[in-house]
Protein backbone atom coordinates (compact mmCIF):
# COMPACT_ATOMS: atom_id res chain seq x y z
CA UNK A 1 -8.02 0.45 -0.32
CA UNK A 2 -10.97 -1.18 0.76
CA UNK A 3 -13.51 -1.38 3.32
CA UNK A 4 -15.98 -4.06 3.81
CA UNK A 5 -19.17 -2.88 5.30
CA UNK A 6 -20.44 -6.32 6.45
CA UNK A 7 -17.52 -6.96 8.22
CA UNK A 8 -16.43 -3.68 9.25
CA UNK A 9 -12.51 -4.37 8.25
CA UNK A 10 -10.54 -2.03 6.25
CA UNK A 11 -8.00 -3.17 4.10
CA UNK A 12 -4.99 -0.57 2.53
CA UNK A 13 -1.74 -1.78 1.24
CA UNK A 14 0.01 -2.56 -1.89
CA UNK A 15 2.54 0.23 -2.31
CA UNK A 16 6.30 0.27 -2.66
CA UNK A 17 9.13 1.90 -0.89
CA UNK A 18 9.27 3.20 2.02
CA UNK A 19 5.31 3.62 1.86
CA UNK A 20 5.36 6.26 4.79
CA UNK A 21 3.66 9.20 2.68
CA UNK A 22 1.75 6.40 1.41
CA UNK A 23 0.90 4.77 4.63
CA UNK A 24 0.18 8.19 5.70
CA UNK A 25 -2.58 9.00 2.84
CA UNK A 26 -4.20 5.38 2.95
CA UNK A 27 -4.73 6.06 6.75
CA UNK A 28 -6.27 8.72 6.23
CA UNK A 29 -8.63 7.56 3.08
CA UNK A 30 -9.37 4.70 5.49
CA UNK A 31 -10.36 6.85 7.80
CA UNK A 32 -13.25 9.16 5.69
CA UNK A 33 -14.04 5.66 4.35
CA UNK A 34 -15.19 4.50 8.16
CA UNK A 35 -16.49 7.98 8.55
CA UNK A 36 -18.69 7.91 5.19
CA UNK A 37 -20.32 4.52 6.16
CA UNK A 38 -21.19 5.47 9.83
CA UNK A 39 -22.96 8.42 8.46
CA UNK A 40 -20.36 10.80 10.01
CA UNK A 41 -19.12 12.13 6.68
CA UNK A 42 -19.66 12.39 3.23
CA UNK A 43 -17.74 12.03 0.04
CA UNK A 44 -14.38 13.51 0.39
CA UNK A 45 -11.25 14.17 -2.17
CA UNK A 46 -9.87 11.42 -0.25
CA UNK A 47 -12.74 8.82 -0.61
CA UNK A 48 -13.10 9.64 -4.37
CA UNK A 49 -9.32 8.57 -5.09
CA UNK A 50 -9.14 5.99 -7.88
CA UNK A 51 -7.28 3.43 -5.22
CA UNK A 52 -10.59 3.05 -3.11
CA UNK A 53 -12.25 -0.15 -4.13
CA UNK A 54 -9.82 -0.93 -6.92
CA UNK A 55 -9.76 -4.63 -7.74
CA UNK A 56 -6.11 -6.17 -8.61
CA UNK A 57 -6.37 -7.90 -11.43
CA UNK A 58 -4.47 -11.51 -11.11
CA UNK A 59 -0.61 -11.92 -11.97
CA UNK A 60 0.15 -14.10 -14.09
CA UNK A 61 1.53 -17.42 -12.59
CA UNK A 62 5.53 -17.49 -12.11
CA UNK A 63 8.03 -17.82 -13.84
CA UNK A 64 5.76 -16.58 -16.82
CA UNK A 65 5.23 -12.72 -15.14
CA UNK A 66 8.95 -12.95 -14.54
CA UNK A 67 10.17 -13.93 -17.68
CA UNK A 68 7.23 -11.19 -19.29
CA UNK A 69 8.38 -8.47 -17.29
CA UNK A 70 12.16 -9.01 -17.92
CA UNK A 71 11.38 -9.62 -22.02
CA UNK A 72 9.14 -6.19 -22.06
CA UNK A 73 12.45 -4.73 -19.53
CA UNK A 74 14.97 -5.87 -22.37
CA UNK A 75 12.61 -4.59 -25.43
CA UNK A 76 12.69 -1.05 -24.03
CA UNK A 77 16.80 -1.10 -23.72
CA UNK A 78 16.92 -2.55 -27.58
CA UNK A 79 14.47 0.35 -28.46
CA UNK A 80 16.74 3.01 -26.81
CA UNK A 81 19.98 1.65 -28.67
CA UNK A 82 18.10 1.57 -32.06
CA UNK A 83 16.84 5.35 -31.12
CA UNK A 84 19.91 6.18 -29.96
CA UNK A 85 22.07 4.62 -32.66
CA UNK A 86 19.41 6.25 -35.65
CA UNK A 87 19.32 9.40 -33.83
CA UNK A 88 15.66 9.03 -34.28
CA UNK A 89 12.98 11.57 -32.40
CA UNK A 90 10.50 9.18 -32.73
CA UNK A 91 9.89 6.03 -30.74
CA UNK A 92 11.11 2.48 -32.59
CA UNK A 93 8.45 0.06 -34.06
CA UNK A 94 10.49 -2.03 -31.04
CA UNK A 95 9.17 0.93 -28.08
CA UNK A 96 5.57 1.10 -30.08
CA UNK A 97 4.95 -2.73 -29.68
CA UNK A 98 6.43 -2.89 -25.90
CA UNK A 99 4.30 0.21 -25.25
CA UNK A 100 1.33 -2.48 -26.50
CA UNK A 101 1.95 -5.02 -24.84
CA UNK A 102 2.71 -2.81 -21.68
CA UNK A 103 -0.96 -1.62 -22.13
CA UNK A 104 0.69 2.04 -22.63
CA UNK A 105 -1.38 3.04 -25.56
């Protein structure tokens, strides 16, 4: 969700799905944005969501983000067979170091 002031042009996208309760809220952010800079509006609930002016960090380049996602995909389902074979409560030393790399704790 962005909107560049020199240029006027507001930029929202990036969501999954059908996106239409998405679409919805984005048109709407975009829309106090456009308000805020002509001086129409203020800071709303909308404008202050942490989506507005968010910079996507870079992917890595394919196949390695393929092959990353799929090895952290097939961690997590040998995690939940050791869990579920050990009966265990707490997460596996296998979840704890996907949850790493997965920049979950």
């Amino acid at each position: 969700m962005t909107l560049d002031r020199s240029t006027g042009l507001g930029w929202a996208g990036g969501y999954v799905g059908s996106g239409v309760a998405t679409a919805n809220l984005a048109a709407r952010t975009l829309r106090d944005l456009v308000r805020q800079d002509s001086g129409q509006g203020g800071r709303t609930e909308l404008t202050d969501l942490p989506w507005v002016g968010h910079k996507v960090r870079k992917w890595e380049p394919e196949p390695l983000r393929w092959l990353g996602v799929h090895g952290l995909y097939a961690t997590y389902r040998a995690a939940d067979r050791r869990e579920r074979l050990t009966s265990s409560v707490e997460a596996s030393k296998l979840a704890r170091i996907a949850d790493r790399v997965a920049g979950r704790h």
